[in-house]
Protein backbone atom coordinates (compact mmCIF):
# COMPACT_ATOMS: atom_id res chain seq x y z
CA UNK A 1 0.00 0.00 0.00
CA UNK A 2 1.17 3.69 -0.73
CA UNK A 3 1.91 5.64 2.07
CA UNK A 4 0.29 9.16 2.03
CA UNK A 5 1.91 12.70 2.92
CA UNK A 6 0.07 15.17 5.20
CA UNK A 7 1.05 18.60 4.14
CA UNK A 8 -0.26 20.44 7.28
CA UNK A 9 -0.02 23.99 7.62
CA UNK A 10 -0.95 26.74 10.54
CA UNK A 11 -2.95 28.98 8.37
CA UNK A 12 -5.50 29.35 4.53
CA UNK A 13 -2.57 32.28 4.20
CA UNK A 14 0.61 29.46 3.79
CA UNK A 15 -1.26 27.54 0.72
CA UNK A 16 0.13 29.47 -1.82
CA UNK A 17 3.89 28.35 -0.40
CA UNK A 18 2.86 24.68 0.10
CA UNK A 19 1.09 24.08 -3.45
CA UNK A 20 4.30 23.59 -4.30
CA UNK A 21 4.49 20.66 -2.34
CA UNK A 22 1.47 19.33 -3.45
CA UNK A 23 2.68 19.85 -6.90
CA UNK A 24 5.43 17.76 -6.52
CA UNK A 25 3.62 14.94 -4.47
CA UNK A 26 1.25 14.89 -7.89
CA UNK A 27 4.27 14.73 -10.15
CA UNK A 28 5.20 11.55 -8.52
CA UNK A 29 1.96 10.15 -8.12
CA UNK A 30 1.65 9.90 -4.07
CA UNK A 31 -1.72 10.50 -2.17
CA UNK A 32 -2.20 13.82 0.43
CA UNK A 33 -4.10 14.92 2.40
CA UNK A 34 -4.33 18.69 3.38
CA UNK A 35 -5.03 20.17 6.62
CA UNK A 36 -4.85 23.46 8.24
CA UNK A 37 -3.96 22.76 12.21
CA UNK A 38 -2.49 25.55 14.44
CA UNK A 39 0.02 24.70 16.89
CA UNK A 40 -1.14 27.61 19.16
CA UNK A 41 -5.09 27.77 18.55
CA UNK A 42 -5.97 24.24 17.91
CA UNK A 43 -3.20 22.76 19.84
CA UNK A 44 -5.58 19.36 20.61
CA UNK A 45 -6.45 18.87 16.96
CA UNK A 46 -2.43 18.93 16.32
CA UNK A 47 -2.17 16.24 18.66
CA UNK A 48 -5.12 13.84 17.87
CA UNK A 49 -3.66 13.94 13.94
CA UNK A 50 -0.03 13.80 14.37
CA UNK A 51 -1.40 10.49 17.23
CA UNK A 52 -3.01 9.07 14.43
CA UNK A 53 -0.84 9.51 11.48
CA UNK A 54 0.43 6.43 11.51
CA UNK A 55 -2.82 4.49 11.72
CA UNK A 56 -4.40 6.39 8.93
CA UNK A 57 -1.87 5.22 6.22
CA UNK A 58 0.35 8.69 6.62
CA UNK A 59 4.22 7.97 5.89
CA UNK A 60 5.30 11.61 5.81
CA UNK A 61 4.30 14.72 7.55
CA UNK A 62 4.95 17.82 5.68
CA UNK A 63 4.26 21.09 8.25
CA UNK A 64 4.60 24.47 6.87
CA UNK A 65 4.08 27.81 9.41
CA UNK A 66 5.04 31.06 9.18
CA UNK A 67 6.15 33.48 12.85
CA UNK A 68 6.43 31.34 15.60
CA UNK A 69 6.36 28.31 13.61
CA UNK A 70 5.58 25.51 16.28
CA UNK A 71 3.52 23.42 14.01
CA UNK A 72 6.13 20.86 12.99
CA UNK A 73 7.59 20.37 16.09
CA UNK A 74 4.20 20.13 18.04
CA UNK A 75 3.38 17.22 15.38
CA UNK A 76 6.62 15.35 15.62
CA UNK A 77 6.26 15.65 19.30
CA UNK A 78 3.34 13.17 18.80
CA UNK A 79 4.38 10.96 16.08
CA UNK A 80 7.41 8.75 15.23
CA UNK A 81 6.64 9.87 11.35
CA UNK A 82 9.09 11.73 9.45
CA UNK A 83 8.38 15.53 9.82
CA UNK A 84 9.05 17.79 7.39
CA UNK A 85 9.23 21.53 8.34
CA UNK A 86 8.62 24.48 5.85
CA UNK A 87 9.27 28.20 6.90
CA UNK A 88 7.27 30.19 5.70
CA UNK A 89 8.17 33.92 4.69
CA UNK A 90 6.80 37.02 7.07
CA UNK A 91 6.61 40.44 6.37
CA UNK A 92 8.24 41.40 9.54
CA UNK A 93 11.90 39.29 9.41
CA UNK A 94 11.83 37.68 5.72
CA UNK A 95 11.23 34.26 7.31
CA UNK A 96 13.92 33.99 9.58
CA UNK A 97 11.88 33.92 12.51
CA UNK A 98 10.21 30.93 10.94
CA UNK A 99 13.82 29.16 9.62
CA UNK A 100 14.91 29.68 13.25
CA UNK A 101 11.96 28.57 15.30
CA UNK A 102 11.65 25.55 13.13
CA UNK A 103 15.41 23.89 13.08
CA UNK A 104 16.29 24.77 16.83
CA UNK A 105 14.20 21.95 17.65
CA UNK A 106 15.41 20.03 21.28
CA UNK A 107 16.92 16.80 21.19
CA UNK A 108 15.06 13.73 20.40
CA UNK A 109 12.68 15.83 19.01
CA UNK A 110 13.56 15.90 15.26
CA UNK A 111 12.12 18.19 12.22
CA UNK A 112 13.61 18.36 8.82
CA UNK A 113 13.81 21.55 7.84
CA UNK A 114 14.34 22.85 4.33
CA UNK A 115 14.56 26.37 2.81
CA UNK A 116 12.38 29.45 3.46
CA UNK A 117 9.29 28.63 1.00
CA UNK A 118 10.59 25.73 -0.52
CA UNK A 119 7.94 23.64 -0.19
CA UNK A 120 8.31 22.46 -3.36
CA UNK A 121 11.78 20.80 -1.75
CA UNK A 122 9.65 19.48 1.12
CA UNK A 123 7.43 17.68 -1.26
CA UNK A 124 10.91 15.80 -2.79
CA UNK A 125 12.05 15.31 0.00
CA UNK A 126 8.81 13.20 1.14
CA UNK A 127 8.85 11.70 -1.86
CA UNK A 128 12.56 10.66 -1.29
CA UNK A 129 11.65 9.04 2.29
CA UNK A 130 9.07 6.87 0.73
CA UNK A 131 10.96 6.14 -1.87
CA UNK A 132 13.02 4.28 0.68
CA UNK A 133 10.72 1.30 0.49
CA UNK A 134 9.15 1.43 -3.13
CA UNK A 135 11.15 0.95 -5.86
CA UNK A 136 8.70 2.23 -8.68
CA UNK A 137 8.83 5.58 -6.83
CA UNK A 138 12.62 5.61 -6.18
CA UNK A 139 12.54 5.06 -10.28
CA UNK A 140 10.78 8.10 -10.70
CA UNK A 141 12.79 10.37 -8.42
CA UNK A 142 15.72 8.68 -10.38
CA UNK A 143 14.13 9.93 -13.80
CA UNK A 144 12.79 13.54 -12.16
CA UNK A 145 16.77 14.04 -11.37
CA UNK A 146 18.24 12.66 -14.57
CA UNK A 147 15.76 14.98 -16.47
CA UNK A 148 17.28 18.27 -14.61
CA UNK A 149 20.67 17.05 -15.08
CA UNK A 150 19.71 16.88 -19.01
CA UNK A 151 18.32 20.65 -18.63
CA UNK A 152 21.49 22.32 -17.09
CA UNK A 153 23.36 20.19 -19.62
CA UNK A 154 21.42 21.96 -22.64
CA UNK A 155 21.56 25.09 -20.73
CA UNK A 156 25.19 25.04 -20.41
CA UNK A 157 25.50 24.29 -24.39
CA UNK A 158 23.88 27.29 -25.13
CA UNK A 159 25.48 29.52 -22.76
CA UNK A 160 28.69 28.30 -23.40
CA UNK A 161 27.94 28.35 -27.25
CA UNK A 162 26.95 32.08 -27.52
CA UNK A 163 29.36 33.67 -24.75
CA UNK A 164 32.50 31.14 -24.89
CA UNK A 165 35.34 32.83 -27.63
């Protein structure tokens, strides 16, 4: 059975960051689910999902919050999945409030972190876990990489074609 990604995030205002997850979770053919859960004003219905991950088929947990940016590490602190956090950018510090609340996570408490909106990396990423036991996925991944590897390669002929003497 194909394990499913949660891409979770703390607010309607983060989807336009983390449909770039979604996009890539499509591109390689895995089930989500999408949720909006705030670690600060729905703190019980973080914990009854990230309890219950597991059980409902989830391999993955993709959490994307903006500020304070507790949401991952309130689900991870409930699960043994794979968490995934995604900063999202604020007007007031660029997301570096976000980066920073999200990868000074305490021991034994891990989140994944990856770049300020770059969901789209959280979705490969997820993709990549799973693709640790499913060898038709870890096939595409293998395919998704050798195709960008082909477009810096033409992308290099040209450049080096019209500026090289």
């Amino acid at each position: 059975m194909v394990k499913k990604v949660a891409v979770v995030m703390g607010s309607d205002s983060d989807l336009p960051v983390m449909r770039e997850a979604l996009e890539q979770l499509r591109r390689f053919g895995i089930p989500y689910q999408v949720r909006i859960i705030s670690a600060h004003r729905t703190p019980a219905a973080a914990e009854a999902f990230a309890s219950s991950a597991r059980d409902e088929g989830f391999g993955v947990i993709i959490a994307g919050a903006g500020k304070a940016a507790h949401l991952g590490g309130v689900l991870a602190a409930y699960t043994t999945l794979p968490v995934i956090g995604v900063p999202i950018k604020t007007s007031m510090m660029g997301g570096l409030d976000s980066l920073l609340s999200i990868v000074q996570m305490p021991s034994g408490v891990p989140v994944a972190t990856v770049g300020v909106n770059a969901a789209a990396n959280a979705g490969i990423l997820a993709a990549e876990l799973l693709a640790i036991g499913d060898g038709d996925l870890a096939a595409r991944l293998a395919e998704y990489k050798a195709e960008m590897a082909r477009s810096v390669a033409e992308k290099d002929a040209k450049v080096c074609a019209e500026y090289n003497v």
